[in-house]
PDB file of N, CA and C in Angstrom:
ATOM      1  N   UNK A   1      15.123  -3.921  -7.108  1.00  0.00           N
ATOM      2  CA  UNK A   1      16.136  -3.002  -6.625  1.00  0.00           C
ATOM      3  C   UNK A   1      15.706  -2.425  -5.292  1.00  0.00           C
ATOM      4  N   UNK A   2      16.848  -2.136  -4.513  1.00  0.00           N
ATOM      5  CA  UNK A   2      16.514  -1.436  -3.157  1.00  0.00           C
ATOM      6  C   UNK A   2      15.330  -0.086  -3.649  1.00  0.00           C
ATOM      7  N   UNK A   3      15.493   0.840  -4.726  1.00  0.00           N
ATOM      8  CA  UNK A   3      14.829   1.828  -4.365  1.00  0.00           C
ATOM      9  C   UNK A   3      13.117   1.482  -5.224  1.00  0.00           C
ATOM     10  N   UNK A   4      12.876   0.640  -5.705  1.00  0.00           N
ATOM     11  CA  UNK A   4      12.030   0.006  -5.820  1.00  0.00           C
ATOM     12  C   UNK A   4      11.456  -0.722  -4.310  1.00  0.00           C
ATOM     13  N   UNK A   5      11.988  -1.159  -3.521  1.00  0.00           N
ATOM     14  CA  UNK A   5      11.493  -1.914  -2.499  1.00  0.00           C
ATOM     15  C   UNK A   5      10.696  -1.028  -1.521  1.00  0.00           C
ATOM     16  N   UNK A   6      11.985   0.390  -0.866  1.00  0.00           N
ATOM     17  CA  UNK A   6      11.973   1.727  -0.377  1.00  0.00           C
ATOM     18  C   UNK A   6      10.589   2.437  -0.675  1.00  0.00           C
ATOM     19  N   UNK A   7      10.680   2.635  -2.427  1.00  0.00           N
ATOM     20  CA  UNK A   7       9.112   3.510  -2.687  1.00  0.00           C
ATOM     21  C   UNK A   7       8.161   2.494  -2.174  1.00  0.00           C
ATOM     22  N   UNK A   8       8.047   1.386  -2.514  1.00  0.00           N
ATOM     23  CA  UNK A   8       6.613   0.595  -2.227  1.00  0.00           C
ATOM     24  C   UNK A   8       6.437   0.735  -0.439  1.00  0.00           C
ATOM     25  N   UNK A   9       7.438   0.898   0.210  1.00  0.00           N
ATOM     26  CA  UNK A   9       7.707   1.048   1.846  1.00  0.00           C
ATOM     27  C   UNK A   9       6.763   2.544   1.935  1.00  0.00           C
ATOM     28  N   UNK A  10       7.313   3.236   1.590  1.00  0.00           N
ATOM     29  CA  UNK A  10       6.672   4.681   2.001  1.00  0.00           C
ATOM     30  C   UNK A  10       5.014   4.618   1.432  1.00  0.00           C
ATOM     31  N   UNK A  11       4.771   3.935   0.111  1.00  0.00           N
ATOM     32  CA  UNK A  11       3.629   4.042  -0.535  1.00  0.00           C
ATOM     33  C   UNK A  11       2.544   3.273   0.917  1.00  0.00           C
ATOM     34  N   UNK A  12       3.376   2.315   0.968  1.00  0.00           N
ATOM     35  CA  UNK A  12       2.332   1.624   2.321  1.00  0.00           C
ATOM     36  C   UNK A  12       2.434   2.483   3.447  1.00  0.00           C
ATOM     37  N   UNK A  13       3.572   2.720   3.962  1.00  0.00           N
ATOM     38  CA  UNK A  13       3.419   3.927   4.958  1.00  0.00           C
ATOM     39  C   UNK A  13       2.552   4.657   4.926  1.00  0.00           C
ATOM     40  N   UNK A  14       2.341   5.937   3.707  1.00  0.00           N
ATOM     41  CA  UNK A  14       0.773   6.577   3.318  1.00  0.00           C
ATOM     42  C   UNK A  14      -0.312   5.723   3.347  1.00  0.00           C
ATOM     43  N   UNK A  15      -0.571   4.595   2.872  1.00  0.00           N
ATOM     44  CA  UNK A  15      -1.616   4.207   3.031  1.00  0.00           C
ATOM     45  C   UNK A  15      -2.187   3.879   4.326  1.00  0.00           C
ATOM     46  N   UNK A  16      -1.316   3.473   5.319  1.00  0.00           N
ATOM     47  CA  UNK A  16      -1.500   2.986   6.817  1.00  0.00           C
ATOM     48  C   UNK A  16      -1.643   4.624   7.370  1.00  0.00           C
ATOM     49  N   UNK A  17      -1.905   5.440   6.960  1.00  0.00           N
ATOM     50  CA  UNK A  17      -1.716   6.479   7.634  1.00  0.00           C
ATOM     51  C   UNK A  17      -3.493   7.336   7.401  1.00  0.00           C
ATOM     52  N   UNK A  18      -3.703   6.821   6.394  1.00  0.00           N
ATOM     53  CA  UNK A  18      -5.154   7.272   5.528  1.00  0.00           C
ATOM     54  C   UNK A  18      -5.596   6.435   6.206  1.00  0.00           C
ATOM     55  N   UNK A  19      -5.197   5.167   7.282  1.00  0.00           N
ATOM     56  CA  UNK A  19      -6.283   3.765   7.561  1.00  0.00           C
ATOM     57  C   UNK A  19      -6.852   3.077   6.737  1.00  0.00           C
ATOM     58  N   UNK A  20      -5.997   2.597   5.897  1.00  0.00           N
ATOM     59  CA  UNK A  20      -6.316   1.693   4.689  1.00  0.00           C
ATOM     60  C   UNK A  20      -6.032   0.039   5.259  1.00  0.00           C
ATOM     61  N   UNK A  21      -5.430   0.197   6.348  1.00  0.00           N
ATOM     62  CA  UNK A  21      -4.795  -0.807   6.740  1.00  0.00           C
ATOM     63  C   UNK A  21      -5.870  -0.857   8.518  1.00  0.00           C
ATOM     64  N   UNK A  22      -6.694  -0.091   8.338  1.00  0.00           N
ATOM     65  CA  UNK A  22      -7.330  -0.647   9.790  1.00  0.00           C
ATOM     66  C   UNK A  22      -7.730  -1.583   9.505  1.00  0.00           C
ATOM     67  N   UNK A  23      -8.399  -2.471  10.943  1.00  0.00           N
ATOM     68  CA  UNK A  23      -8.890  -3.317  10.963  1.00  0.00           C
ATOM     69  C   UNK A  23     -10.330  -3.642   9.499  1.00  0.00           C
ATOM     70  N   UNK A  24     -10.592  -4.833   9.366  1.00  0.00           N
ATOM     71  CA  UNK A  24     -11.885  -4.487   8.425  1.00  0.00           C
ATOM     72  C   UNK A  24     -12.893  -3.940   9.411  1.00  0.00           C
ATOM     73  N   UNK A  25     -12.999  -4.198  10.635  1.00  0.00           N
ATOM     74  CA  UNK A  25     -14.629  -4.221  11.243  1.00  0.00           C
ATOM     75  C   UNK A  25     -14.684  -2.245  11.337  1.00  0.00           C
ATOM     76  N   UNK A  26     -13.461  -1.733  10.800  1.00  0.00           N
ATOM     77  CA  UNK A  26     -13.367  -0.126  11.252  1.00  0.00           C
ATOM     78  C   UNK A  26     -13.444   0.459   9.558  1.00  0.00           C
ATOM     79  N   UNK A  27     -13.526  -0.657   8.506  1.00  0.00           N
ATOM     80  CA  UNK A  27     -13.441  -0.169   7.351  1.00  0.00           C
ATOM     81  C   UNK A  27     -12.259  -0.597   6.335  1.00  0.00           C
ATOM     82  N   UNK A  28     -10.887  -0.638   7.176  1.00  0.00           N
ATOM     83  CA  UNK A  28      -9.992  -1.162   6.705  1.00  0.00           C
ATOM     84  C   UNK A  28     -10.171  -2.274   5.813  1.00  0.00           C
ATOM     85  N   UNK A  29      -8.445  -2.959   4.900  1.00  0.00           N
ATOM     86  CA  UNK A  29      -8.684  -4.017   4.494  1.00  0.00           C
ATOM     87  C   UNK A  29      -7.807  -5.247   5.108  1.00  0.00           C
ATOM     88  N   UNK A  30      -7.176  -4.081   6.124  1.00  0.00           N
ATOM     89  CA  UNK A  30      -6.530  -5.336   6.824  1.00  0.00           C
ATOM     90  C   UNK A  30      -6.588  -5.487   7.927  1.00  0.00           C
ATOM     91  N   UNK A  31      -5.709  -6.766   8.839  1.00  0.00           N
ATOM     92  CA  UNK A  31      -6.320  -6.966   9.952  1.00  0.00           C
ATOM     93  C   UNK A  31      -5.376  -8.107  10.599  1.00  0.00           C
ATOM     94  N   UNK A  32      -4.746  -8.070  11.175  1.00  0.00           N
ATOM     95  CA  UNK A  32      -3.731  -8.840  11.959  1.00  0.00           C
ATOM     96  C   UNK A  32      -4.236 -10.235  12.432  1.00  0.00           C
ATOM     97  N   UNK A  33      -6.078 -10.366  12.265  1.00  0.00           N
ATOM     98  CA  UNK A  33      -6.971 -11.233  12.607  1.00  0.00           C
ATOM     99  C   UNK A  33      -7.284 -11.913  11.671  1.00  0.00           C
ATOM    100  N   UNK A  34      -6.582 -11.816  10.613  1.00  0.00           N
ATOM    101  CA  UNK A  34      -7.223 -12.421   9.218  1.00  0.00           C
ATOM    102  C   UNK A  34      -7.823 -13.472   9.197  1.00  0.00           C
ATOM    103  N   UNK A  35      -7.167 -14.341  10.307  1.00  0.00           N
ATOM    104  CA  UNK A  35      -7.248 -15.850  10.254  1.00  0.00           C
ATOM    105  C   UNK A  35      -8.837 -16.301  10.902  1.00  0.00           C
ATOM    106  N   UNK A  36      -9.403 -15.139  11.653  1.00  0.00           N
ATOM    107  CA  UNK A  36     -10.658 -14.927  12.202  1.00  0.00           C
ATOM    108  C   UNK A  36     -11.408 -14.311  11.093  1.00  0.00           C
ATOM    109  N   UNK A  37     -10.975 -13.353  10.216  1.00  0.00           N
ATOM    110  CA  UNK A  37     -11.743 -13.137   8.642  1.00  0.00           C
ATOM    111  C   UNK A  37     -12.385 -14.111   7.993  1.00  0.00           C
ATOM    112  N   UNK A  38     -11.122 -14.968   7.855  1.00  0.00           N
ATOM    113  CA  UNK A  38     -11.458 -15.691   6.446  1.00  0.00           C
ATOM    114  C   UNK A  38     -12.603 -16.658   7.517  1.00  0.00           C
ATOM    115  N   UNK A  39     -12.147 -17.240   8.707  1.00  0.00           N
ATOM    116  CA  UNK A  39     -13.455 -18.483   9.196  1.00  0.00           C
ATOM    117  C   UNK A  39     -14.400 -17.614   9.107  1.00  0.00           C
ATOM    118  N   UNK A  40     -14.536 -16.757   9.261  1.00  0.00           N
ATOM    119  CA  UNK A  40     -16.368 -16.042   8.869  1.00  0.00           C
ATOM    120  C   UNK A  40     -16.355 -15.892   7.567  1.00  0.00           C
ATOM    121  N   UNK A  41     -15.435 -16.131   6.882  1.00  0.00           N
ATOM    122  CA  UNK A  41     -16.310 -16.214   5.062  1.00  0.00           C
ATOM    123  C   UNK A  41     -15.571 -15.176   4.713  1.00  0.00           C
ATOM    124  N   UNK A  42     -14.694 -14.158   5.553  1.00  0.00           N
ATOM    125  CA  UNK A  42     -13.916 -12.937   4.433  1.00  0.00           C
ATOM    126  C   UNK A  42     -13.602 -13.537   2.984  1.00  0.00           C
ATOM    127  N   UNK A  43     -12.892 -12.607   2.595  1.00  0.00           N
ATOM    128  CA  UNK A  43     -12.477 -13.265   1.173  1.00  0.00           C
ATOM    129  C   UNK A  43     -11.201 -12.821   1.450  1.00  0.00           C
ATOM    130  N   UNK A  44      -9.573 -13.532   1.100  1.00  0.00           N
ATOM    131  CA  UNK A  44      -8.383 -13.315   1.704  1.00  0.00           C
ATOM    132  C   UNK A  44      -8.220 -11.702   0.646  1.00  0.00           C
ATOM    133  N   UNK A  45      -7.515 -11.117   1.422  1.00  0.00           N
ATOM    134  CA  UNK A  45      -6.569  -9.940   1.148  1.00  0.00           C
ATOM    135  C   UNK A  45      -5.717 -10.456  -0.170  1.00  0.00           C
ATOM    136  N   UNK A  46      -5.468  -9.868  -1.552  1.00  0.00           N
ATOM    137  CA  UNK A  46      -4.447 -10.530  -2.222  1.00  0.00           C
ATOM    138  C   UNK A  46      -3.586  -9.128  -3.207  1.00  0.00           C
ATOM    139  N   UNK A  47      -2.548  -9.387  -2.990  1.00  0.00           N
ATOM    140  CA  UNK A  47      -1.467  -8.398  -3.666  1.00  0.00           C
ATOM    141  C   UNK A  47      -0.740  -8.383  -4.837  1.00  0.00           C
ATOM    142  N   UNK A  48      -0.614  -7.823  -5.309  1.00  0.00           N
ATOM    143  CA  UNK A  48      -0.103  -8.431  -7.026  1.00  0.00           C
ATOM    144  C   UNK A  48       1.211  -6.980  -7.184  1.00  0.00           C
ATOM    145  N   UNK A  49       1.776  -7.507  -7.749  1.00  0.00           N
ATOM    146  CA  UNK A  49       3.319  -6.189  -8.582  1.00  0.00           C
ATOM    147  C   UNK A  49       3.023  -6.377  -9.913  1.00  0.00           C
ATOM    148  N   UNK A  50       3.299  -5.219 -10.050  1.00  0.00           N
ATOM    149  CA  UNK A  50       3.028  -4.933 -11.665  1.00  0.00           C
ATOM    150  C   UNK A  50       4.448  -4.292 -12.239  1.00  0.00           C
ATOM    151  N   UNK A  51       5.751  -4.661 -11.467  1.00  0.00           N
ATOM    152  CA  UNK A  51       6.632  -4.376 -11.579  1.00  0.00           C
ATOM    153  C   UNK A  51       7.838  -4.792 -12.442  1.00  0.00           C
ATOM    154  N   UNK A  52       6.994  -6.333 -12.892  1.00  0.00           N
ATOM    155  CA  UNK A  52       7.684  -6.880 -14.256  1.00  0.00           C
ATOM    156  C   UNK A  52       9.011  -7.376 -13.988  1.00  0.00           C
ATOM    157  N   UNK A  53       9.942  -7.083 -12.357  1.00  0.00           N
ATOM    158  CA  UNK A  53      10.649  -8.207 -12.025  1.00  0.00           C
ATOM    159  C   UNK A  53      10.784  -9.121 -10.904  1.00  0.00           C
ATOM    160  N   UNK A  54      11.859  -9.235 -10.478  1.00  0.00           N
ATOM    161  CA  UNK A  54      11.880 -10.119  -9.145  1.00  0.00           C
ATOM    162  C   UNK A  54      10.898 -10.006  -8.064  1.00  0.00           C
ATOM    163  N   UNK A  55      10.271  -9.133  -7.609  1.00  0.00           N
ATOM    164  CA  UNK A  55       8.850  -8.609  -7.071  1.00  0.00           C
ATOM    165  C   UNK A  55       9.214  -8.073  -5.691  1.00  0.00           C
ATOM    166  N   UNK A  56       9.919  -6.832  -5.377  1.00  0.00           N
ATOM    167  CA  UNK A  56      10.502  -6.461  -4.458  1.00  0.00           C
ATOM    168  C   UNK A  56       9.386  -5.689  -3.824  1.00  0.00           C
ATOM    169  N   UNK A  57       8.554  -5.399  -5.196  1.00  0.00           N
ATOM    170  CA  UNK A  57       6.584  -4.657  -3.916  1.00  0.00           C
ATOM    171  C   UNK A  57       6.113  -5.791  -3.157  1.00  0.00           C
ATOM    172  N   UNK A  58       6.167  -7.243  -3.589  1.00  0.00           N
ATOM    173  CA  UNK A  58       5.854  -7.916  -2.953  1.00  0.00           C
ATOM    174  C   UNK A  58       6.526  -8.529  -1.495  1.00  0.00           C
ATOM    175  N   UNK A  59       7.645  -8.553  -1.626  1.00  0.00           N
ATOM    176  CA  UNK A  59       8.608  -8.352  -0.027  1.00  0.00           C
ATOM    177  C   UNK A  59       8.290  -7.241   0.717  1.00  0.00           C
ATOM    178  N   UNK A  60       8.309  -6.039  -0.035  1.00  0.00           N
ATOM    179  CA  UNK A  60       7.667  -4.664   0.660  1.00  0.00           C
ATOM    180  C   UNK A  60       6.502  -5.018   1.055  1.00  0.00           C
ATOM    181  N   UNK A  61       5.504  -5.466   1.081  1.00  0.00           N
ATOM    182  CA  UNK A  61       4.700  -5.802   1.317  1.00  0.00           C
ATOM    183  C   UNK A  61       4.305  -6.715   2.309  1.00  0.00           C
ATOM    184  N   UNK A  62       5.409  -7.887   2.438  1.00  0.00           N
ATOM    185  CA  UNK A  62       4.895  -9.251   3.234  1.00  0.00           C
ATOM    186  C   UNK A  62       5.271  -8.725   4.305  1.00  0.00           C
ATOM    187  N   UNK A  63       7.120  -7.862   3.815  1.00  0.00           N
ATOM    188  CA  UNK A  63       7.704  -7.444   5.567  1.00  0.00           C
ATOM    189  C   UNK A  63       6.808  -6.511   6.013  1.00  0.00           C
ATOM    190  N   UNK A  64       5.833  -5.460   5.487  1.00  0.00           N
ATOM    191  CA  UNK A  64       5.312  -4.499   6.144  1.00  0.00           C
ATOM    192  C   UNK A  64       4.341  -4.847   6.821  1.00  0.00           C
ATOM    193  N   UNK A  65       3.130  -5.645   6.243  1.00  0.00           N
ATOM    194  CA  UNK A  65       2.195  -6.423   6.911  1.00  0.00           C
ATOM    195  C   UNK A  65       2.559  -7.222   8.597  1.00  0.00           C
ATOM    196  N   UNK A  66       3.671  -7.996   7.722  1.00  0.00           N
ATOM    197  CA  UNK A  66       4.636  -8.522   9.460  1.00  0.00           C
ATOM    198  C   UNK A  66       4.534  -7.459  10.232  1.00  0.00           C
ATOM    199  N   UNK A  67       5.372  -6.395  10.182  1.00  0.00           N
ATOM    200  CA  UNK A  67       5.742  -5.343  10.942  1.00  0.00           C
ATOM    201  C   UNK A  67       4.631  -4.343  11.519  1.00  0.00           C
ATOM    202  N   UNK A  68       3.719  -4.372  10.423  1.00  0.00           N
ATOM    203  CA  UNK A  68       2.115  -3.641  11.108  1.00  0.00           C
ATOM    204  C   UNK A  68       1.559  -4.243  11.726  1.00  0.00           C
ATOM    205  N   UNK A  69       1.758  -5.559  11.760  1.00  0.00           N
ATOM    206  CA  UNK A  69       0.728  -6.610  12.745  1.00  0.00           C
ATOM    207  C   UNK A  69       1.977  -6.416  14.156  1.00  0.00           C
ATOM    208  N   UNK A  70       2.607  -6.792  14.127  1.00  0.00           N
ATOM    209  CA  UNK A  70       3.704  -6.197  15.686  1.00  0.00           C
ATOM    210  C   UNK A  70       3.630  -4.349  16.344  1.00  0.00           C
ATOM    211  N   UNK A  71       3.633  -3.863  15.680  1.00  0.00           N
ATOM    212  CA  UNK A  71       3.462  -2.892  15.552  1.00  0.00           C
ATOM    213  C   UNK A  71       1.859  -2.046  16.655  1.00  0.00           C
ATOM    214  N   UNK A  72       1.275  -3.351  16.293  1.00  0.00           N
ATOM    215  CA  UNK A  72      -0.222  -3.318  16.563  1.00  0.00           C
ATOM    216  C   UNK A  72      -1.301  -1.937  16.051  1.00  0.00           C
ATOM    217  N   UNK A  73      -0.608  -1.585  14.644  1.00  0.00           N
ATOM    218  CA  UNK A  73      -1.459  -0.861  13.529  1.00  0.00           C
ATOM    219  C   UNK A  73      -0.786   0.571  13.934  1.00  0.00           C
ATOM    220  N   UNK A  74       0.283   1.191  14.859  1.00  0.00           N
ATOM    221  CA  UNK A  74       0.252   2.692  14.887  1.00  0.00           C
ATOM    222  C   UNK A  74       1.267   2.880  13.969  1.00  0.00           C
ATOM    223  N   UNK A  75       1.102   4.421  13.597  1.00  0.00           N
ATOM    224  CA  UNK A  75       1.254   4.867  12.516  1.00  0.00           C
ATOM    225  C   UNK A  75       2.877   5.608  13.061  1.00  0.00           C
ATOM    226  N   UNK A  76       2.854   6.205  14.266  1.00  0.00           N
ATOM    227  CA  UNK A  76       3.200   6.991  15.047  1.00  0.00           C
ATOM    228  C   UNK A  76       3.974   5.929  16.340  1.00  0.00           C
ATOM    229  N   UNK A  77       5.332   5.326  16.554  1.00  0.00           N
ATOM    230  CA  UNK A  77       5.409   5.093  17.613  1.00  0.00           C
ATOM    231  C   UNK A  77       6.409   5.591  18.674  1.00  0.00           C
ATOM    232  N   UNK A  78       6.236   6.886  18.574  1.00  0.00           N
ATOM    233  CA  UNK A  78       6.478   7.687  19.624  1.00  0.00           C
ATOM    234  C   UNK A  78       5.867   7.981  20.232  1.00  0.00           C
ATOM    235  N   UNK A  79       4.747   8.037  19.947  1.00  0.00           N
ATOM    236  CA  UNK A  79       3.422   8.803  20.757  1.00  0.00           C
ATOM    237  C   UNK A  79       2.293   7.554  21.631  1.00  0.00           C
TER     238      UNK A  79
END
């Protein structure tokens, strides 16, 4: 459902805001560079819903990642 999709949107919003989503080399677990992660041996990023249907955390998720990697990680883009 849309408001299923919405909460998982804002839930990542907070988290990108705590820097959960910085880069790894800053602590983060993510990283727009992934593809430079994993050739050094990272171990991939992996996401799971525990939402029991169609998996709309998981679209929340793929589009937000998209959109944080364009974005180029700010939290804030007004400023």
């Amino acid at each position: 459902s849309f408001q299923r999709f919405t909460e998982t949107w804002a839930l990542l919003e907070r988290c990108a805001a705590t820097g959960l989503f910085a880069p790894r080399s800053q602590g983060g677990i993510f990283a727009p560079t992934a593809a430079e992660d994993l050739a050094k041996g990272a171990r991939p990023l992996r996401v799971c819903s525990l939402g029991g249907g169609p998996g709309y955390e998981l679209l929340a998720y793929d589009w937000f990642a998209r959109y944080w990697t364009q974005v180029g990680g700010k939290t804030n883009l007004l400023s």
